[in-house]
N, C-alpha and C. Protein backbone atom coordinates (compact mmCIF):
# COMPACT_ATOMS: atom_id res chain seq x y z
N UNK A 1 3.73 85.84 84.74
CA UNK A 1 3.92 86.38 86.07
C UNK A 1 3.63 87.87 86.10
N UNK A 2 3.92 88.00 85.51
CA UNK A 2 4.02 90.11 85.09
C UNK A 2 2.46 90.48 84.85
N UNK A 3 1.85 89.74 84.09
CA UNK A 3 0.64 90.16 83.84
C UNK A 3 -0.40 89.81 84.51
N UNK A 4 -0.30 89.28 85.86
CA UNK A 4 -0.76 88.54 86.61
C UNK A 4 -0.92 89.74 88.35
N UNK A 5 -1.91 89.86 88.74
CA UNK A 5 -1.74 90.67 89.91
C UNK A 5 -0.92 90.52 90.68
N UNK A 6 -0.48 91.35 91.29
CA UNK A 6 0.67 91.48 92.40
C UNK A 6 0.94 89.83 93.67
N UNK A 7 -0.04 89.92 94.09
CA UNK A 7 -0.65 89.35 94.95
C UNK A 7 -0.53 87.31 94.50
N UNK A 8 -0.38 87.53 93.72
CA UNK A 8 0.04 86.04 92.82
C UNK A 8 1.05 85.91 92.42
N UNK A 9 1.82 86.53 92.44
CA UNK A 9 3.37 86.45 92.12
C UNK A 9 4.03 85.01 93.02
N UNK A 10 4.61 84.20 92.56
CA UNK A 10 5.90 83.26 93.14
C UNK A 10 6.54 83.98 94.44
N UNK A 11 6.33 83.45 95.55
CA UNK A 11 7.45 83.67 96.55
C UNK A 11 8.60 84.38 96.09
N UNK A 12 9.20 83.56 95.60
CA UNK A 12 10.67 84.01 94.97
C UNK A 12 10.58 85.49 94.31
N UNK A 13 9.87 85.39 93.45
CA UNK A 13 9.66 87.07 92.53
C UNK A 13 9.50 88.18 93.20
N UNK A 14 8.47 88.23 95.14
CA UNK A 14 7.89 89.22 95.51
C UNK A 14 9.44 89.06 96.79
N UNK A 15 10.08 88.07 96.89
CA UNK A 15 11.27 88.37 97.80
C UNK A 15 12.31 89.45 96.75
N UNK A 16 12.33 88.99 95.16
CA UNK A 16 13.29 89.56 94.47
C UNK A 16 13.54 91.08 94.20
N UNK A 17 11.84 91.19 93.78
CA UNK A 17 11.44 92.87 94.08
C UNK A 17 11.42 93.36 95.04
N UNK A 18 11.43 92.84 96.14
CA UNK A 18 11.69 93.35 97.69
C UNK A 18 12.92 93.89 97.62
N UNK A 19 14.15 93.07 97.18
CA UNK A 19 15.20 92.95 97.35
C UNK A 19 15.76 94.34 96.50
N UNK A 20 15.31 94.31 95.19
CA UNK A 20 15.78 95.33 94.50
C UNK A 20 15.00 96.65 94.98
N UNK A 21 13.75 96.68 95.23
CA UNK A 21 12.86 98.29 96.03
C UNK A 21 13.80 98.54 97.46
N UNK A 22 14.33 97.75 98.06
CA UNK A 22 15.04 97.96 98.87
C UNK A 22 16.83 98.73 98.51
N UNK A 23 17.42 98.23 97.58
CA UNK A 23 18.32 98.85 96.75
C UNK A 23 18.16 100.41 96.29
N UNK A 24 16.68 100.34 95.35
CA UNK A 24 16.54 101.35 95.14
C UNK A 24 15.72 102.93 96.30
N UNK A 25 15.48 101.73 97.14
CA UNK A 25 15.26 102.93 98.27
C UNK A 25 16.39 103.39 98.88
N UNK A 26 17.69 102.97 98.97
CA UNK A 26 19.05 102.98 99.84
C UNK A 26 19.99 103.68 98.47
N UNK A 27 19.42 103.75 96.91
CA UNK A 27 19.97 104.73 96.39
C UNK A 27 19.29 106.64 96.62
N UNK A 28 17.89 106.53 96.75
CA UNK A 28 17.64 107.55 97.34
C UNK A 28 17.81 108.28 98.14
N UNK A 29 18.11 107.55 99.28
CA UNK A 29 18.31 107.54 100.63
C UNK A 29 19.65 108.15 100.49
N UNK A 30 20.90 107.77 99.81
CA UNK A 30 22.44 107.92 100.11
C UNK A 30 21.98 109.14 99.16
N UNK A 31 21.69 108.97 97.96
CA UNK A 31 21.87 110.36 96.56
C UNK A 31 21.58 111.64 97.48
N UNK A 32 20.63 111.73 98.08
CA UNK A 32 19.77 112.39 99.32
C UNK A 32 20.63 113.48 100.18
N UNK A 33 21.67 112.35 100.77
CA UNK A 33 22.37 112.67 102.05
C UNK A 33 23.68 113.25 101.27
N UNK A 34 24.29 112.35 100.12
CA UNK A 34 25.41 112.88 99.56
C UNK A 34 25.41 113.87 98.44
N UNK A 35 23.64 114.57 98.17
CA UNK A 35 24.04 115.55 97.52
C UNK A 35 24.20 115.53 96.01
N UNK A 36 23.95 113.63 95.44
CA UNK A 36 24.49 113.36 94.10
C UNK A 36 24.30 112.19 93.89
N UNK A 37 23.47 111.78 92.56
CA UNK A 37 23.05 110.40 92.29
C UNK A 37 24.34 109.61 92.32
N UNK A 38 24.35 108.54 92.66
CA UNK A 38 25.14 107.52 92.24
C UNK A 38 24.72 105.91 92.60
N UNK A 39 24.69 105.57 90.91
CA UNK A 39 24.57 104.18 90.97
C UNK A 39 24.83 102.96 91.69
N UNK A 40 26.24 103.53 92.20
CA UNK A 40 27.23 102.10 92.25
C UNK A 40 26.36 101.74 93.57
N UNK A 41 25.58 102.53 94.21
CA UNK A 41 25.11 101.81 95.90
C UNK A 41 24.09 101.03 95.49
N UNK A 42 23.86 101.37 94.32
CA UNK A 42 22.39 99.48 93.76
C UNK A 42 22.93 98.30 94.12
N UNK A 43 24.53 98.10 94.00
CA UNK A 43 25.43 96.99 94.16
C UNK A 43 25.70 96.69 95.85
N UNK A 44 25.87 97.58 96.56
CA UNK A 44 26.21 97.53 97.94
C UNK A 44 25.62 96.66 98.64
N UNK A 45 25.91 95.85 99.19
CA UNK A 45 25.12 94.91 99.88
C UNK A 45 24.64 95.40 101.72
N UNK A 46 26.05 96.42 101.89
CA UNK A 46 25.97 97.44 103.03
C UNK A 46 25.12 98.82 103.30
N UNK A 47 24.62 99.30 104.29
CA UNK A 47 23.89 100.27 104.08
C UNK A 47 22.76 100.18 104.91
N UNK A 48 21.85 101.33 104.49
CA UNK A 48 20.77 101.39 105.49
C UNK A 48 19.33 100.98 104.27
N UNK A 49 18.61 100.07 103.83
CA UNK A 49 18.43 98.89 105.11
C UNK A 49 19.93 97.94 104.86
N UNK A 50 19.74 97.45 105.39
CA UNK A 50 20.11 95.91 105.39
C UNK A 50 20.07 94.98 104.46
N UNK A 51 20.59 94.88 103.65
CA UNK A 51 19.68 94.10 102.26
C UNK A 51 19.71 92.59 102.89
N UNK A 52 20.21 92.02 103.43
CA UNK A 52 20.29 90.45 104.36
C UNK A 52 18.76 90.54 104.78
N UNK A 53 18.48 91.42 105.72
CA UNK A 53 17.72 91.55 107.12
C UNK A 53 16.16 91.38 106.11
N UNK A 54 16.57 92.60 105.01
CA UNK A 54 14.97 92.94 103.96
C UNK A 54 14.87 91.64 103.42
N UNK A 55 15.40 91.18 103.28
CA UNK A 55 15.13 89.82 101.86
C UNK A 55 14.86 88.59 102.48
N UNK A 56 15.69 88.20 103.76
CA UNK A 56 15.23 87.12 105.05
C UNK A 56 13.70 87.47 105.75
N UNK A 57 13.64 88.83 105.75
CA UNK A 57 12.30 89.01 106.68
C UNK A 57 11.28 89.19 105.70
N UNK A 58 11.64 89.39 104.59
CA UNK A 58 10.67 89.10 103.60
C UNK A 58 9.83 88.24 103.13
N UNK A 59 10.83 86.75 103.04
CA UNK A 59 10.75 85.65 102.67
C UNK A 59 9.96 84.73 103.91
N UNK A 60 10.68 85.30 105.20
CA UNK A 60 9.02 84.49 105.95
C UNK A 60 7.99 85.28 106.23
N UNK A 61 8.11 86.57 105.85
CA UNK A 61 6.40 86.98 106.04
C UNK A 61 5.60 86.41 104.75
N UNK A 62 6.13 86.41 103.71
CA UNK A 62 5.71 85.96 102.38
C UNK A 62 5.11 84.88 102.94
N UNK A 63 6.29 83.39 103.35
CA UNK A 63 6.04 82.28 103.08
C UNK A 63 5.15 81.94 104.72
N UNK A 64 5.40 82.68 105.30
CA UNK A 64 4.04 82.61 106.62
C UNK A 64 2.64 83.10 106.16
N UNK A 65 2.34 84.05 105.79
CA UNK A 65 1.31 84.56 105.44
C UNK A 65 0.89 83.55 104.04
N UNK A 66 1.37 82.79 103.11
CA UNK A 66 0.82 81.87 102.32
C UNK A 66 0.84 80.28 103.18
N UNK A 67 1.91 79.88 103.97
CA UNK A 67 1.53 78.84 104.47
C UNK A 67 1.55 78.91 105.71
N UNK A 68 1.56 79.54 106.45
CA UNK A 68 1.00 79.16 108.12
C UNK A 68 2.38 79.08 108.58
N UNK A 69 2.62 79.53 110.30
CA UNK A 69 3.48 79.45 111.21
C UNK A 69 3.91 77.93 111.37
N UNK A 70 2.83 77.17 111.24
CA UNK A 70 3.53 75.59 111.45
C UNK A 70 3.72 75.16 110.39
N UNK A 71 3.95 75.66 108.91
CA UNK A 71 4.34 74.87 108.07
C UNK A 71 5.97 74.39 108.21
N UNK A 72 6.73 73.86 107.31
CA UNK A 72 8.28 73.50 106.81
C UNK A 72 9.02 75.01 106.48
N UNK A 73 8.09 75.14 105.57
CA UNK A 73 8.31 76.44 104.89
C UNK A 73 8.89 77.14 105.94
N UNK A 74 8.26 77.77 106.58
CA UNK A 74 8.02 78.86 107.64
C UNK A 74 9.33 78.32 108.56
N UNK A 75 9.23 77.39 109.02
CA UNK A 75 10.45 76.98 110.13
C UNK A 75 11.85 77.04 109.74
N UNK A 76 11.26 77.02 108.36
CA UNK A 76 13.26 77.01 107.54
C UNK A 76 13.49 78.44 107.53
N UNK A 77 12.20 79.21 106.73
CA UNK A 77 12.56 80.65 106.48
C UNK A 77 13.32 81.31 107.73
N UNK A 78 12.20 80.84 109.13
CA UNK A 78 12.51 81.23 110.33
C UNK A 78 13.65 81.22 110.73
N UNK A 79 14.69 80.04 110.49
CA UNK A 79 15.92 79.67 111.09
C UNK A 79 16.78 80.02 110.11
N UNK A 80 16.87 80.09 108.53
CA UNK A 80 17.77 80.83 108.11
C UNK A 80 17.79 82.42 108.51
N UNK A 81 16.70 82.90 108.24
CA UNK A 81 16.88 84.23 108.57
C UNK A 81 17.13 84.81 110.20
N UNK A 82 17.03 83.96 111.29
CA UNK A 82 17.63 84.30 112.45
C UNK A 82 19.31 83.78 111.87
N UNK A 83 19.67 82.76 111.64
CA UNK A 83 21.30 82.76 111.55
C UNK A 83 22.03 83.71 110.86
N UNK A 84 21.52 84.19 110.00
CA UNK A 84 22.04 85.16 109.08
C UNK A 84 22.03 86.26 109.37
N UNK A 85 20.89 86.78 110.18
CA UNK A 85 20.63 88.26 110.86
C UNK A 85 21.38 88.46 112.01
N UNK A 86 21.72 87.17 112.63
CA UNK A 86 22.42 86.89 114.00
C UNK A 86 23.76 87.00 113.74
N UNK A 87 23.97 86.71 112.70
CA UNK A 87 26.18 86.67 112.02
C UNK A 87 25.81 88.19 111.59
N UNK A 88 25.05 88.80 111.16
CA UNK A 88 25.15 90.03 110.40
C UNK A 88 25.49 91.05 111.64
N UNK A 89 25.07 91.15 112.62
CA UNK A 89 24.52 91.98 113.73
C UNK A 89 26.12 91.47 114.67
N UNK A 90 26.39 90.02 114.63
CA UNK A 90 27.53 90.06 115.53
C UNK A 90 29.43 89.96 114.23
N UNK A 91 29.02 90.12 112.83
CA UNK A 91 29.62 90.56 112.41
C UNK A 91 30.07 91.94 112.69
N UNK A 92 29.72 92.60 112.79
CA UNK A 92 29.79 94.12 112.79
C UNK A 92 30.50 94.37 114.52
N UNK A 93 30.68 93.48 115.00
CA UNK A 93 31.12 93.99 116.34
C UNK A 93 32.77 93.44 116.35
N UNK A 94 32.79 92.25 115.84
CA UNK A 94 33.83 91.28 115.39
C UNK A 94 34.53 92.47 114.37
N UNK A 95 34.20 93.00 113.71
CA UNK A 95 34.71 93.84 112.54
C UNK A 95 35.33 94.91 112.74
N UNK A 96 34.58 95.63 113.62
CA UNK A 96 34.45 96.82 114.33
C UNK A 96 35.86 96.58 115.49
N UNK A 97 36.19 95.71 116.08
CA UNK A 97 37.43 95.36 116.97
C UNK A 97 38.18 95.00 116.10
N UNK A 98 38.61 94.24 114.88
CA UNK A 98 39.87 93.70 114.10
C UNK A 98 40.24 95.45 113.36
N UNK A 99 39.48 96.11 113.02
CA UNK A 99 39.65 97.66 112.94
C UNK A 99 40.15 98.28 113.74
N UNK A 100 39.83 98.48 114.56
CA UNK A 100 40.80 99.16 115.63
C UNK A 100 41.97 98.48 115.89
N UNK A 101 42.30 97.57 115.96
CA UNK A 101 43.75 96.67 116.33
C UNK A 101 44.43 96.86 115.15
N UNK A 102 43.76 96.53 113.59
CA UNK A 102 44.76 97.50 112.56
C UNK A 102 45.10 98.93 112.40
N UNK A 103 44.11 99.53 112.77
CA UNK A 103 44.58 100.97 113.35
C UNK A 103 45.60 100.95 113.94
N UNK A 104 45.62 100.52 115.37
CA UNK A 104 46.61 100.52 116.36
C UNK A 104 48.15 100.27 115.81
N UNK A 105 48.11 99.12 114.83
CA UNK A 105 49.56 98.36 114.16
C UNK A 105 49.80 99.40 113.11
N UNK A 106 48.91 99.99 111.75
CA UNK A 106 49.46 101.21 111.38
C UNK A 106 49.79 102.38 111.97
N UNK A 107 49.40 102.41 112.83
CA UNK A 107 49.41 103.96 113.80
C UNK A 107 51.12 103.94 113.79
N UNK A 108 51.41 102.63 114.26
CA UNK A 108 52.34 102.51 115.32
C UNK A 108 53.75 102.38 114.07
N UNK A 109 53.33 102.25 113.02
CA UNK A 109 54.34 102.19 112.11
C UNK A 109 54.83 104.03 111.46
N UNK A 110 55.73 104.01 110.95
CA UNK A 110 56.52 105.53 110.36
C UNK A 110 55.19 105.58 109.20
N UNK A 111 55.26 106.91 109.77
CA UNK A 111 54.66 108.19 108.65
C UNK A 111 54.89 108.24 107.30
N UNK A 112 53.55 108.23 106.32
CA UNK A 112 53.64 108.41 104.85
C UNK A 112 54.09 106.79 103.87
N UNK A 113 54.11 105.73 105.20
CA UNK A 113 54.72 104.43 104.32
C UNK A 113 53.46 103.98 103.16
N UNK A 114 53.63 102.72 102.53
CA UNK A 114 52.65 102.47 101.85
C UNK A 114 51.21 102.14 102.00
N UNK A 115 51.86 101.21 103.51
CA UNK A 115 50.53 100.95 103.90
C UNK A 115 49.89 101.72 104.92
N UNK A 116 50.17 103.09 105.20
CA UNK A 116 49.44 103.93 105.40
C UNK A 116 48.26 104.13 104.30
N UNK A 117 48.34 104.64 102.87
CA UNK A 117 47.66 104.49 102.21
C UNK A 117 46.84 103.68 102.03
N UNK A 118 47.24 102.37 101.59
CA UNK A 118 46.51 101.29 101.93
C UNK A 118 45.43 100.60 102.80
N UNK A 119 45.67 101.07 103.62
CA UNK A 119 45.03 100.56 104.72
C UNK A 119 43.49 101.31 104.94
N UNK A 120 43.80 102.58 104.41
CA UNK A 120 42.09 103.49 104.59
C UNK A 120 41.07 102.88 104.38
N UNK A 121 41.29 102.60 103.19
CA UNK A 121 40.13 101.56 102.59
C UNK A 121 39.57 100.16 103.26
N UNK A 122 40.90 99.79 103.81
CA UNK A 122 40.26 98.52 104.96
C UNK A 122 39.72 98.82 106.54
N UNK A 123 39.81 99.88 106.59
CA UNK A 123 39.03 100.70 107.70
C UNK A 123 37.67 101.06 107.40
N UNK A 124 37.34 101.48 106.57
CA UNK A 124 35.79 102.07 105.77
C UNK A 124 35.25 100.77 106.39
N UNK A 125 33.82 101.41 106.89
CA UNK A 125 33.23 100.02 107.55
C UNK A 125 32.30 99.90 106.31
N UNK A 126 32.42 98.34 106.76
CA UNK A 126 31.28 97.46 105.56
C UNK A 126 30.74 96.67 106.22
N UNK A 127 29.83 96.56 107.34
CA UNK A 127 29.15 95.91 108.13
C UNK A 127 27.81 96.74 108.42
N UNK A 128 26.94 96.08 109.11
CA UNK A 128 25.80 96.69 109.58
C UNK A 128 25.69 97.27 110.91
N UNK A 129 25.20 98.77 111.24
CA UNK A 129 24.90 98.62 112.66
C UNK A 129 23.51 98.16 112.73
N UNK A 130 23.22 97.97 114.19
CA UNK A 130 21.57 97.43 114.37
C UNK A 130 20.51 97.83 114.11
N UNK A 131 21.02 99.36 114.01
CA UNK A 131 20.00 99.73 113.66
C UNK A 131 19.76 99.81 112.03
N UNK A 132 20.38 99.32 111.01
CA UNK A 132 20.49 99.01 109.56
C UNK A 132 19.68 97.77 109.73
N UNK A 133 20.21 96.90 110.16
CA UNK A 133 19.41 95.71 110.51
C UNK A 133 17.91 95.91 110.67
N UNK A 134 17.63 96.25 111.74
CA UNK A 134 16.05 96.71 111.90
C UNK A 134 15.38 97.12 111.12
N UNK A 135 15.70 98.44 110.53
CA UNK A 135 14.80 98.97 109.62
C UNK A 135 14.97 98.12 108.40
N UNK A 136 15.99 97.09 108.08
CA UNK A 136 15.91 96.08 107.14
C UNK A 136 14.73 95.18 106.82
N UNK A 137 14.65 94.64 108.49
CA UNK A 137 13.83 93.96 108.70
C UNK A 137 12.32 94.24 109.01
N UNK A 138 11.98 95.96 109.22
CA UNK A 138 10.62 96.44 109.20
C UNK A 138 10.13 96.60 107.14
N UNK A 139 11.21 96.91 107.00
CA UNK A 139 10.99 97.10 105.53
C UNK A 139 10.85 95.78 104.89
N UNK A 140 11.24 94.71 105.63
CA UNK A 140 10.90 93.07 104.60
C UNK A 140 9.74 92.82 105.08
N UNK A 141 9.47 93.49 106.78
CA UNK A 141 8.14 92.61 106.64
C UNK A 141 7.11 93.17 106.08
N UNK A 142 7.14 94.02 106.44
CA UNK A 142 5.74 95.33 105.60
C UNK A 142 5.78 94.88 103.78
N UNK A 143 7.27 94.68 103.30
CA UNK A 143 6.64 94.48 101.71
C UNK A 143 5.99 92.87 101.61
N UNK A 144 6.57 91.86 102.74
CA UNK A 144 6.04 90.49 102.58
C UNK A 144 4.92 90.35 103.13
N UNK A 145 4.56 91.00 103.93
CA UNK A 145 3.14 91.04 104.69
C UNK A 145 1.86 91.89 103.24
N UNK A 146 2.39 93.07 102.51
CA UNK A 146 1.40 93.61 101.57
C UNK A 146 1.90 92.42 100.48
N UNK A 147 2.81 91.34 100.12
CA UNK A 147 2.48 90.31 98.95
C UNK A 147 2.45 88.96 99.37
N UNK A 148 2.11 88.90 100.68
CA UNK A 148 2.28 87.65 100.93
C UNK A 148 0.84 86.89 101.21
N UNK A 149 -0.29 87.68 101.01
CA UNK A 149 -1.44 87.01 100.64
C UNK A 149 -1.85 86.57 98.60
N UNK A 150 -2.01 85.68 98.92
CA UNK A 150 -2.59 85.35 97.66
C UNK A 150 -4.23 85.79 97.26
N UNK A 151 -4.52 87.27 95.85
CA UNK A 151 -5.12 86.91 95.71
C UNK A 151 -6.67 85.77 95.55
N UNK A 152 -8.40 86.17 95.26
CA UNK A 152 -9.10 85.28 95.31
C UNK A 152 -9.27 84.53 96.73
């Protein structure tokens, strides 16, 4: 596979490197803004892109551009990656309201308790806004669209 041009790679392999160039563009991206490398955002599944949005929109430009809009292929890629992009996008709104209502219930409790502390961390959002999404999904198609022709 490795020694083999780009362009011939397995579906699977040119979604995988998508997946990780996308990681490693969203460690640049954060090291960038915060001033200081750090690893641990290779792991994040949150962030700007989207790693859902890159790796779904990847996988049907890949598998469109090798088999056609009317294949199987293509109709599955199509419909997983709308359900998944569709929970991702209305996750974040769902998320975004159960946050504020725990706000509201710590607020409303005495000063300095435990789960004051506690609770910060379940506030930190870990969802996508739309616009994470998007550029997720410009960034899957552009890398599945440059590997999703086959060589010859």
């Amino acid at each position: 596979m490795f020694g083999q041009p780009l362009l011939d790679w397995p579906v699977w392999a040119a979604v995988v490197t998508c997946g990780f160039t996308a990681q490693v563009f969203k460690l640049v991206v954060y090291s960038a803004a915060k001033g200081h490398f750090d690893l641990a955002i290779l792991t994040h599944g949150r962030g700007l892109p989207s790693l859902q949005a890159t790796i779904l929109t990847c996988l049907l430009a890949t598998v469109v551009m090798r088999s056609g809009w009317t294949s199987s292929q293509a109709a599955f890629a199509l419909v997983f990656a709308v359900i998944v992009i569709h929970d991702t996008v209305k996750l974040r709104r769902a998320a975004s309201r159960q946050r504020e209502m725990v706000y509201h219930l710590v607020a409303s409790l005495p000063e300095g308790g435990p789960l004051h502390r506690r609770v910060a961390d379940y506030l930190d959002p870990r969802t996508h806004p739309v616009s994470h999404v998007v550029v997720g999904m410009l960034f899957g198609a552009l890398f599945g669209l440059a590997f999703g022709l086959r060589s010859g």
